[in-house]
PDB file of N, CA and C in Angstrom:
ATOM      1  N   UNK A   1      85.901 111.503  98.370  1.00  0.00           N
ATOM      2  CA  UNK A   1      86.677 112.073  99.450  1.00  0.00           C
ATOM      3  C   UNK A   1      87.021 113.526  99.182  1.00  0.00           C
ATOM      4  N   UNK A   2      86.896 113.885 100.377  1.00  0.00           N
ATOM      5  CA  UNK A   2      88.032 115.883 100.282  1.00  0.00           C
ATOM      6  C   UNK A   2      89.151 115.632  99.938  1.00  0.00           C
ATOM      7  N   UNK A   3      89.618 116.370  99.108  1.00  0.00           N
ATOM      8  CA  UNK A   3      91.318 116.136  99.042  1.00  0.00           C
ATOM      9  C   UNK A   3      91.817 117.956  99.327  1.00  0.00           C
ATOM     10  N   UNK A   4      90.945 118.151 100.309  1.00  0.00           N
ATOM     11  CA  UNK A   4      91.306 119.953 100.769  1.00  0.00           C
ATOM     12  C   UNK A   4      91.965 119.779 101.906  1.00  0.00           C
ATOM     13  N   UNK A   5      93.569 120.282 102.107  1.00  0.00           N
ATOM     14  CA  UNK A   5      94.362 120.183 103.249  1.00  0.00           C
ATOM     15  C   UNK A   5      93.570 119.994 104.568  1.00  0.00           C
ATOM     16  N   UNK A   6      93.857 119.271 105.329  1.00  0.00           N
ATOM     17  CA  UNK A   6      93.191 119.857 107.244  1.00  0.00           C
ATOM     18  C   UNK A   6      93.989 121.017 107.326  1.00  0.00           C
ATOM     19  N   UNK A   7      92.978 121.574 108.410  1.00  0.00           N
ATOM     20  CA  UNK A   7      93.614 122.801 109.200  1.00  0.00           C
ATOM     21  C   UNK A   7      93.938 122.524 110.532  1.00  0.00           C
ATOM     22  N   UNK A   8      95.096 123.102 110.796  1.00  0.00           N
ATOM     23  CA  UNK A   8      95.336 122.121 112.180  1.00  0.00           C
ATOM     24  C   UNK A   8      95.680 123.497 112.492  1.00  0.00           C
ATOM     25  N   UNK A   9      95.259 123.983 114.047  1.00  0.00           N
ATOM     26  CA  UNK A   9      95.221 124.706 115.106  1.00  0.00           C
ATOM     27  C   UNK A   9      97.066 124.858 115.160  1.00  0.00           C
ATOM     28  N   UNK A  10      97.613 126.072 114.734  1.00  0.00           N
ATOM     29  CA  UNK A  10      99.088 126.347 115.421  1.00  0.00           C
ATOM     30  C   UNK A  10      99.485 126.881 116.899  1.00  0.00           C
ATOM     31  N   UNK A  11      99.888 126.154 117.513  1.00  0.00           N
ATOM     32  CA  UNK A  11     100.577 127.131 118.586  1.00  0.00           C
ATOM     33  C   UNK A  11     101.726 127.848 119.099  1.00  0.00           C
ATOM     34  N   UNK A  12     101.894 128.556 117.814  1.00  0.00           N
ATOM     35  CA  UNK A  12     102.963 129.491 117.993  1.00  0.00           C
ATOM     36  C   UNK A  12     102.795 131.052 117.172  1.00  0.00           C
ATOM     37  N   UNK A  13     103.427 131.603 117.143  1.00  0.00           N
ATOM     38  CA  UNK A  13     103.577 132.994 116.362  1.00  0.00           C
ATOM     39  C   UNK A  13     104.619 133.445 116.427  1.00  0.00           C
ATOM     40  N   UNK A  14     105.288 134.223 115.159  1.00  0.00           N
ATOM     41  CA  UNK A  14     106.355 134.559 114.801  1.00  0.00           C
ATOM     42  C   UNK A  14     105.735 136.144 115.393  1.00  0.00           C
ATOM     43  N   UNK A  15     107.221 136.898 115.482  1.00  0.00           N
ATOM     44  CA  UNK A  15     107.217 138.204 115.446  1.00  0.00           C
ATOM     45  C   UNK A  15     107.845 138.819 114.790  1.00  0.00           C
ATOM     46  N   UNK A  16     107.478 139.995 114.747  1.00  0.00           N
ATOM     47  CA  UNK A  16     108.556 140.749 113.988  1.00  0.00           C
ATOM     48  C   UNK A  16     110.160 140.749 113.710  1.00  0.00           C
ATOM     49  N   UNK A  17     110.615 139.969 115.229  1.00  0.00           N
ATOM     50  CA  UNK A  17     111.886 139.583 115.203  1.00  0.00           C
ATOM     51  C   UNK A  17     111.733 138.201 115.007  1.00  0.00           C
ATOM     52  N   UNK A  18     113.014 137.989 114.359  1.00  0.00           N
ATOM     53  CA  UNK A  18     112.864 136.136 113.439  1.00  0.00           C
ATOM     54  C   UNK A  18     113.425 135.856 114.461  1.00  0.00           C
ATOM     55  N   UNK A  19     114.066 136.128 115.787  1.00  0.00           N
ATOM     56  CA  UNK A  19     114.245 135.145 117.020  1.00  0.00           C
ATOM     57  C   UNK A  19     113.329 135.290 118.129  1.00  0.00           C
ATOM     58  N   UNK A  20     112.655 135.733 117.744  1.00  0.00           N
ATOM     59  CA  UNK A  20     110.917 135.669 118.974  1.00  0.00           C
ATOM     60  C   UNK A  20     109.845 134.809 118.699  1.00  0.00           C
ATOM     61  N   UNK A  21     109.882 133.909 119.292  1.00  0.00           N
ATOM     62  CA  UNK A  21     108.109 133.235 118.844  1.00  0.00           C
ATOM     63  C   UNK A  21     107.728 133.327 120.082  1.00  0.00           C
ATOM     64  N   UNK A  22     106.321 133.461 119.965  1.00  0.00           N
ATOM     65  CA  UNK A  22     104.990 133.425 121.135  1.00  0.00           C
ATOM     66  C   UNK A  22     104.539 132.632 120.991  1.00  0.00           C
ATOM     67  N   UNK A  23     104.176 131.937 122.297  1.00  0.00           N
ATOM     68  CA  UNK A  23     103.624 130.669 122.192  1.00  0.00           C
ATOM     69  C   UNK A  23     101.984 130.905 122.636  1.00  0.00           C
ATOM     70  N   UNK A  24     101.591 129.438 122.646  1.00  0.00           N
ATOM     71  CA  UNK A  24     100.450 129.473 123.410  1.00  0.00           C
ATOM     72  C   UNK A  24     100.485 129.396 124.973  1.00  0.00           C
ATOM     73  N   UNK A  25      99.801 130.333 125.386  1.00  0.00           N
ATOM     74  CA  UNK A  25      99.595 130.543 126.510  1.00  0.00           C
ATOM     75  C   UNK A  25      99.740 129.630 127.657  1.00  0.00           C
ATOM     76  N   UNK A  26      98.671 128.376 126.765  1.00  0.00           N
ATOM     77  CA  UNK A  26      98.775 126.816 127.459  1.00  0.00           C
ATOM     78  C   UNK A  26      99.606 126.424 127.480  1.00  0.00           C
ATOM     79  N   UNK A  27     100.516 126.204 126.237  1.00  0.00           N
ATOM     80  CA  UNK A  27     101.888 125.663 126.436  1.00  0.00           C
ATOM     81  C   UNK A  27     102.920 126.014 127.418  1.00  0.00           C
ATOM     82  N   UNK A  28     103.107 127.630 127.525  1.00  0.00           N
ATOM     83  CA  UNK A  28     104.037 127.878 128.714  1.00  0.00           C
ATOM     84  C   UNK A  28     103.361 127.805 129.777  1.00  0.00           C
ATOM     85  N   UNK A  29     102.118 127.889 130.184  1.00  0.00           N
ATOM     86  CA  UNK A  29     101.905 127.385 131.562  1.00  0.00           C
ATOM     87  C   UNK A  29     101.974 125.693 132.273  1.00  0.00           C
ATOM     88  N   UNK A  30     102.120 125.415 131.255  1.00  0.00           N
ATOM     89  CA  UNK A  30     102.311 123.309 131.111  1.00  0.00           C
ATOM     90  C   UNK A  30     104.073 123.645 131.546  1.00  0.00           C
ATOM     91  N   UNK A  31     104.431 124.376 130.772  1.00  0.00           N
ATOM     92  CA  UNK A  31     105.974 124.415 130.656  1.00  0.00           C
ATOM     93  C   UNK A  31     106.711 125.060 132.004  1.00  0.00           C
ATOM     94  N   UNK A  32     105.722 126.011 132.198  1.00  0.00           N
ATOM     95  CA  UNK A  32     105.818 126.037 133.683  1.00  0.00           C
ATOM     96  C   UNK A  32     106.328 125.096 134.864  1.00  0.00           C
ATOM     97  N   UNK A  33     104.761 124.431 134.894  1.00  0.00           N
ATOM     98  CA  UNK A  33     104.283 123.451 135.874  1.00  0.00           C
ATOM     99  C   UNK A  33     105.143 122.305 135.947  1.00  0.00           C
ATOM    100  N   UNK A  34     106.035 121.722 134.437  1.00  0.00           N
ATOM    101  CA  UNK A  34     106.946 121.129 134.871  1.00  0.00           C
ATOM    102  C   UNK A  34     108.330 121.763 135.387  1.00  0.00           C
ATOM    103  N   UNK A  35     108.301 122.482 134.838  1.00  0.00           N
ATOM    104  CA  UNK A  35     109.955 123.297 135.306  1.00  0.00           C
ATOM    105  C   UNK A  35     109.690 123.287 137.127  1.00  0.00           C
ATOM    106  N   UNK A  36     108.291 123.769 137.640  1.00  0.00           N
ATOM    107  CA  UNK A  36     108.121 124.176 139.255  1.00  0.00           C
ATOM    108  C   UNK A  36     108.038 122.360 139.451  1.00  0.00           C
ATOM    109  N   UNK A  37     107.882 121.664 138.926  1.00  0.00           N
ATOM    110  CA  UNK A  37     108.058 119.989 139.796  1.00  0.00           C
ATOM    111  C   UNK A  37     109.398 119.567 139.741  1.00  0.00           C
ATOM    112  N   UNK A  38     110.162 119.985 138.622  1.00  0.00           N
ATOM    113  CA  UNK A  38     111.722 119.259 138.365  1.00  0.00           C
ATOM    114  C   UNK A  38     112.257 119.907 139.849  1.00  0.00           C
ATOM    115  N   UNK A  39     111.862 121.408 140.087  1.00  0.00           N
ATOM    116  CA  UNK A  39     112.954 122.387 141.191  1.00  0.00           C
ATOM    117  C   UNK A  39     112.170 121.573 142.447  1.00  0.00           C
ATOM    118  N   UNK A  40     111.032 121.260 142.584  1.00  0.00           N
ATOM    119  CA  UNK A  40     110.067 121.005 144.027  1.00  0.00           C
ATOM    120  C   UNK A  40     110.704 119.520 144.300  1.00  0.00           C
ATOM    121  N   UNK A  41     111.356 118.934 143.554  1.00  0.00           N
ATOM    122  CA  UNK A  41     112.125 117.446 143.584  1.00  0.00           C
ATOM    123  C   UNK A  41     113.679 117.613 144.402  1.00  0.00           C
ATOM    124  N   UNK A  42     113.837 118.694 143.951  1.00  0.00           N
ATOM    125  CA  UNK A  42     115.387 118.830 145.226  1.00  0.00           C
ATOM    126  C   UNK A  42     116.457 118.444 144.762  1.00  0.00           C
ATOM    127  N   UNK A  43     116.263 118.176 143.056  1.00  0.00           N
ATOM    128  CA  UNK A  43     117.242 117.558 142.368  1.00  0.00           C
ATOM    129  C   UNK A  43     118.476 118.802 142.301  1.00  0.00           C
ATOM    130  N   UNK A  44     120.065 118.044 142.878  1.00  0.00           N
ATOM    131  CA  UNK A  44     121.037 118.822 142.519  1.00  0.00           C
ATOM    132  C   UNK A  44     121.488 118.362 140.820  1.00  0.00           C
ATOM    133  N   UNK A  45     121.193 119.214 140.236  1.00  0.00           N
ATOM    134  CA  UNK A  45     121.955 119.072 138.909  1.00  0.00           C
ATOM    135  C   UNK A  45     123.195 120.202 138.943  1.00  0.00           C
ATOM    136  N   UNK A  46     124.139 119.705 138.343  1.00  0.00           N
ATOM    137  CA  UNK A  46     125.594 120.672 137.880  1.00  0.00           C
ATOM    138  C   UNK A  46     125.081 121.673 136.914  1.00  0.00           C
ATOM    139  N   UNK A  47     123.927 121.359 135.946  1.00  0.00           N
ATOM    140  CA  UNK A  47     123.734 122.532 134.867  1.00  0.00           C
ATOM    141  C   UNK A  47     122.146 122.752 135.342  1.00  0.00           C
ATOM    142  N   UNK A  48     121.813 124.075 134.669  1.00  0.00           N
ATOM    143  CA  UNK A  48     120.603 124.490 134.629  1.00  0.00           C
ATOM    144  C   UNK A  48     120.036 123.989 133.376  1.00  0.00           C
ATOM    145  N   UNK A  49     118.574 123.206 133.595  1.00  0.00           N
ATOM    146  CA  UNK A  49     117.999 122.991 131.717  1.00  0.00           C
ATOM    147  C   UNK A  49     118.092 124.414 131.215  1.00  0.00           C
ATOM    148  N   UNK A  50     118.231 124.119 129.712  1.00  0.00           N
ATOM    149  CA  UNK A  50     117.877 125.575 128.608  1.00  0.00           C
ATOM    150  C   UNK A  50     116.662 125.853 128.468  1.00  0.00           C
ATOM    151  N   UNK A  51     115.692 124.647 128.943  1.00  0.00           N
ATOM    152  CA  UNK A  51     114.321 124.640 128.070  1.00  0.00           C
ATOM    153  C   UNK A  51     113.202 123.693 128.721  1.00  0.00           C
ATOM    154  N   UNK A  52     112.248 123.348 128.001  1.00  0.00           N
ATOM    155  CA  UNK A  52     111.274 122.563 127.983  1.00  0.00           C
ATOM    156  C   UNK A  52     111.282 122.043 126.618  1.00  0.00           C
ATOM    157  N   UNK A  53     110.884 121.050 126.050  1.00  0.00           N
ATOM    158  CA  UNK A  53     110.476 120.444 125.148  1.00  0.00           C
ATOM    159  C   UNK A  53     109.023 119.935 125.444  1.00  0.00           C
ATOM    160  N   UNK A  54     108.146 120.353 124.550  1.00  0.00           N
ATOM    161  CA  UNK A  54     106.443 120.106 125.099  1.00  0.00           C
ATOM    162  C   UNK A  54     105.924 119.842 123.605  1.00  0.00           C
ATOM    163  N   UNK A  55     104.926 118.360 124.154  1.00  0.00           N
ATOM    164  CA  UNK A  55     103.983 118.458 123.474  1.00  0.00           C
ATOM    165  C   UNK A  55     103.056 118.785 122.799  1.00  0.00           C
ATOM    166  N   UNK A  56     102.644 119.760 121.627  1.00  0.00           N
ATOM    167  CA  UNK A  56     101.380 120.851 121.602  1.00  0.00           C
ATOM    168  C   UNK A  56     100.385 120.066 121.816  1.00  0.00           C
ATOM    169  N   UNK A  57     100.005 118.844 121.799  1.00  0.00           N
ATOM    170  CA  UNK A  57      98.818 118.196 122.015  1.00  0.00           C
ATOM    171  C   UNK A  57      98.203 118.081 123.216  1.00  0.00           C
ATOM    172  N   UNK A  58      99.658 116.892 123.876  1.00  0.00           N
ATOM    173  CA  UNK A  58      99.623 116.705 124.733  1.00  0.00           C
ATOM    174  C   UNK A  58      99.584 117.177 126.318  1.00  0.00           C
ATOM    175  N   UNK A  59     100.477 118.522 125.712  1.00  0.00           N
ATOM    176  CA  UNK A  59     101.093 118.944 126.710  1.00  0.00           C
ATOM    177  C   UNK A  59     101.889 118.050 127.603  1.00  0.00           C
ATOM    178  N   UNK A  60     102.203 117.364 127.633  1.00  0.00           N
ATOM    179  CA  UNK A  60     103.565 116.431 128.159  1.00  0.00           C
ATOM    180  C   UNK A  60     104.635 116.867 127.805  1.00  0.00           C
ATOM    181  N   UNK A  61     105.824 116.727 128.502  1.00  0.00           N
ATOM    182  CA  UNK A  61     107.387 117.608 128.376  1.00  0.00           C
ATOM    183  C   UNK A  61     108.374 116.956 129.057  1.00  0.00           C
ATOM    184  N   UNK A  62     109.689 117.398 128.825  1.00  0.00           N
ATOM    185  CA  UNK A  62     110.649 116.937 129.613  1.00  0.00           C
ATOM    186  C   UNK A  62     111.352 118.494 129.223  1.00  0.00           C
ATOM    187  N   UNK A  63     112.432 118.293 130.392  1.00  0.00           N
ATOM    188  CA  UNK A  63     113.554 119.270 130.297  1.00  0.00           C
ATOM    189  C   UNK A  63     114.641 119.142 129.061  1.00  0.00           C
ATOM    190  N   UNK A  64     114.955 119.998 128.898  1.00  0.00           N
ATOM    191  CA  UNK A  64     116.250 119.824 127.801  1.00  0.00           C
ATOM    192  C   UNK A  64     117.573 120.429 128.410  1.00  0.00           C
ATOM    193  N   UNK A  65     118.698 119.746 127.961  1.00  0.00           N
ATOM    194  CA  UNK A  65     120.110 120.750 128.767  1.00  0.00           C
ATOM    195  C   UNK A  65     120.355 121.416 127.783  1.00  0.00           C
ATOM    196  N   UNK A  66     120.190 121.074 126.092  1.00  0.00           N
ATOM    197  CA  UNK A  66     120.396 121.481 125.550  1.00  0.00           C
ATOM    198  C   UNK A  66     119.717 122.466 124.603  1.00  0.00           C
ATOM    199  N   UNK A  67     121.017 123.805 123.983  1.00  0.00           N
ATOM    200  CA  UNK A  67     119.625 124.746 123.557  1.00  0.00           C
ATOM    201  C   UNK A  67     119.026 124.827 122.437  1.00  0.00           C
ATOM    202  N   UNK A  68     119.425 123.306 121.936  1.00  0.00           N
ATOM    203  CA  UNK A  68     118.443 123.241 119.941  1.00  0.00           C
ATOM    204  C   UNK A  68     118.309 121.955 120.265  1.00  0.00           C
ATOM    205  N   UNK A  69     117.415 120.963 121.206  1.00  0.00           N
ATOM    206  CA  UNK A  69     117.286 120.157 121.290  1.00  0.00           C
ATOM    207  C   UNK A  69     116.689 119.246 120.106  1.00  0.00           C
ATOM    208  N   UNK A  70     116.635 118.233 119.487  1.00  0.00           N
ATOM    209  CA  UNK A  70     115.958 117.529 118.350  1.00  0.00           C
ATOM    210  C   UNK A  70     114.623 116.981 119.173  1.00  0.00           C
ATOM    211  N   UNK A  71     113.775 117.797 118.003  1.00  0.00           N
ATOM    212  CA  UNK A  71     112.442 118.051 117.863  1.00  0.00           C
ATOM    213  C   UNK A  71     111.726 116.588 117.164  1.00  0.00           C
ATOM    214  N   UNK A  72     110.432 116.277 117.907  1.00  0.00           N
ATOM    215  CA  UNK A  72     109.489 115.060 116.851  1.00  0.00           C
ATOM    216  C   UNK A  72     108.539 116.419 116.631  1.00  0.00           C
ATOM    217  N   UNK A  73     107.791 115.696 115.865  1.00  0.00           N
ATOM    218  CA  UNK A  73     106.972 116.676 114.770  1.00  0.00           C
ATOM    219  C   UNK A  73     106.153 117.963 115.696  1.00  0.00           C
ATOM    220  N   UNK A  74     105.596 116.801 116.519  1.00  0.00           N
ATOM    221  CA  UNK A  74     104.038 117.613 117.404  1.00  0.00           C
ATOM    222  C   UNK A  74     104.914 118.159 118.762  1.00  0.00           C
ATOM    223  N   UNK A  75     106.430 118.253 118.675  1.00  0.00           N
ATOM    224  CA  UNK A  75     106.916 118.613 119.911  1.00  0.00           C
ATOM    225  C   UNK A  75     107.225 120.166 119.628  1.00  0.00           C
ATOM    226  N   UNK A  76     107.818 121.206 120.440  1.00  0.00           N
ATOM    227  CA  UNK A  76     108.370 122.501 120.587  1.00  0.00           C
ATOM    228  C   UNK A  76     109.445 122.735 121.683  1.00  0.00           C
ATOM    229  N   UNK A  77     110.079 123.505 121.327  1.00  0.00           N
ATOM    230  CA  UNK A  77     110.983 123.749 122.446  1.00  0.00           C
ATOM    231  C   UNK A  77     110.522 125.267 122.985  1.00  0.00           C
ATOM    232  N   UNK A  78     110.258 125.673 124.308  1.00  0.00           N
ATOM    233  CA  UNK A  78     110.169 126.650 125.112  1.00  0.00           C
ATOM    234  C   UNK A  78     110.997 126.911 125.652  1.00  0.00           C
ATOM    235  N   UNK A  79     112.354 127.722 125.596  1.00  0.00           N
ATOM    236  CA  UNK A  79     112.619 128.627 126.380  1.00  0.00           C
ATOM    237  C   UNK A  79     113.312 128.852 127.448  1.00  0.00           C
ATOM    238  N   UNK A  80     113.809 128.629 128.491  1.00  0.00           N
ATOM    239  CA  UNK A  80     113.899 128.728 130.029  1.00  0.00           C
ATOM    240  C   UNK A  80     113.352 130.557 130.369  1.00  0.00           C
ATOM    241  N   UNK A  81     114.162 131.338 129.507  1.00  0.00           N
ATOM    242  CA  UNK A  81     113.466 133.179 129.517  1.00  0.00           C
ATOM    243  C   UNK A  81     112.174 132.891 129.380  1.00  0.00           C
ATOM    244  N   UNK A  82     111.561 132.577 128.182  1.00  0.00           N
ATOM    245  CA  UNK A  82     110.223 132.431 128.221  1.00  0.00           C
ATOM    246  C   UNK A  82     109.186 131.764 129.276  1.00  0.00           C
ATOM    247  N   UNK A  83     109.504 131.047 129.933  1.00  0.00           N
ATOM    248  CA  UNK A  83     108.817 129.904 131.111  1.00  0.00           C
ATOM    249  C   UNK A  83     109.119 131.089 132.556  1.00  0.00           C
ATOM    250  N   UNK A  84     110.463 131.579 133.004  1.00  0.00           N
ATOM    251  CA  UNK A  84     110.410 132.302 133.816  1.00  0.00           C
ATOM    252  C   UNK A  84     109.938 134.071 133.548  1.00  0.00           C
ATOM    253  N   UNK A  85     109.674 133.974 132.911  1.00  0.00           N
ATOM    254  CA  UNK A  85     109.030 135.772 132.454  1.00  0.00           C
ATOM    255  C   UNK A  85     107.903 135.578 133.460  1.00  0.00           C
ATOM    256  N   UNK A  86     107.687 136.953 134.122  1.00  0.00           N
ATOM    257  CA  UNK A  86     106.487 137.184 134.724  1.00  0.00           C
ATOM    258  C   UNK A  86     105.175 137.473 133.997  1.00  0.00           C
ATOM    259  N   UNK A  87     105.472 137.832 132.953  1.00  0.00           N
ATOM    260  CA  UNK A  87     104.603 138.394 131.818  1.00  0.00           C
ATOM    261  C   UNK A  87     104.270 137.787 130.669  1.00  0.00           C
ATOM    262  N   UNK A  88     103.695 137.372 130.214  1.00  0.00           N
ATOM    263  CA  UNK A  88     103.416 136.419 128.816  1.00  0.00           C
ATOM    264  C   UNK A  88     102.892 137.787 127.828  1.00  0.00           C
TER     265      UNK A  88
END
């Protein structure tokens, strides 16, 4: 057998500032697409989510209210600034 680590594909990047990460591209457009179905539902909520929580695999997500939501391994949290930026 190999006993040489896998390399597994990251989707994120640090920046120069230790409170900026960039994501993958894919990810905030997934992160998107749910944020535009939660609002296209007509749901009155009292709070605005902070975020997305997304799958890197999967891309599957839910909203978060909260803004350090607890993470499973292959999950990330995106943002609400990041998801509404016009600009990636």
């Amino acid at each position: 057998m190999n006993s040489t680590p896998s390399t597994r594909k990251n989707n994120l990047t640090k920046s120069e500032d230790p409170n900026m990460i960039f994501f993958d591209p894919t990810l905030i457009e997934a992160a998107r697409n749910i944020y535009r179905k939660y609002y296209s539902l007509g749901v009155s909520a009292n709070s605005q989510p902070m975020g997305i929580v997304i799958n890197r695999d999967s891309h599957r997500g839910q909203l978060a209210f909260k803004n350090k939501p607890v993470l499973l391994p292959r999950e990330c949290f995106i943002p609400i600034g990041q998801i509404e930026a016009d600009t990636y």
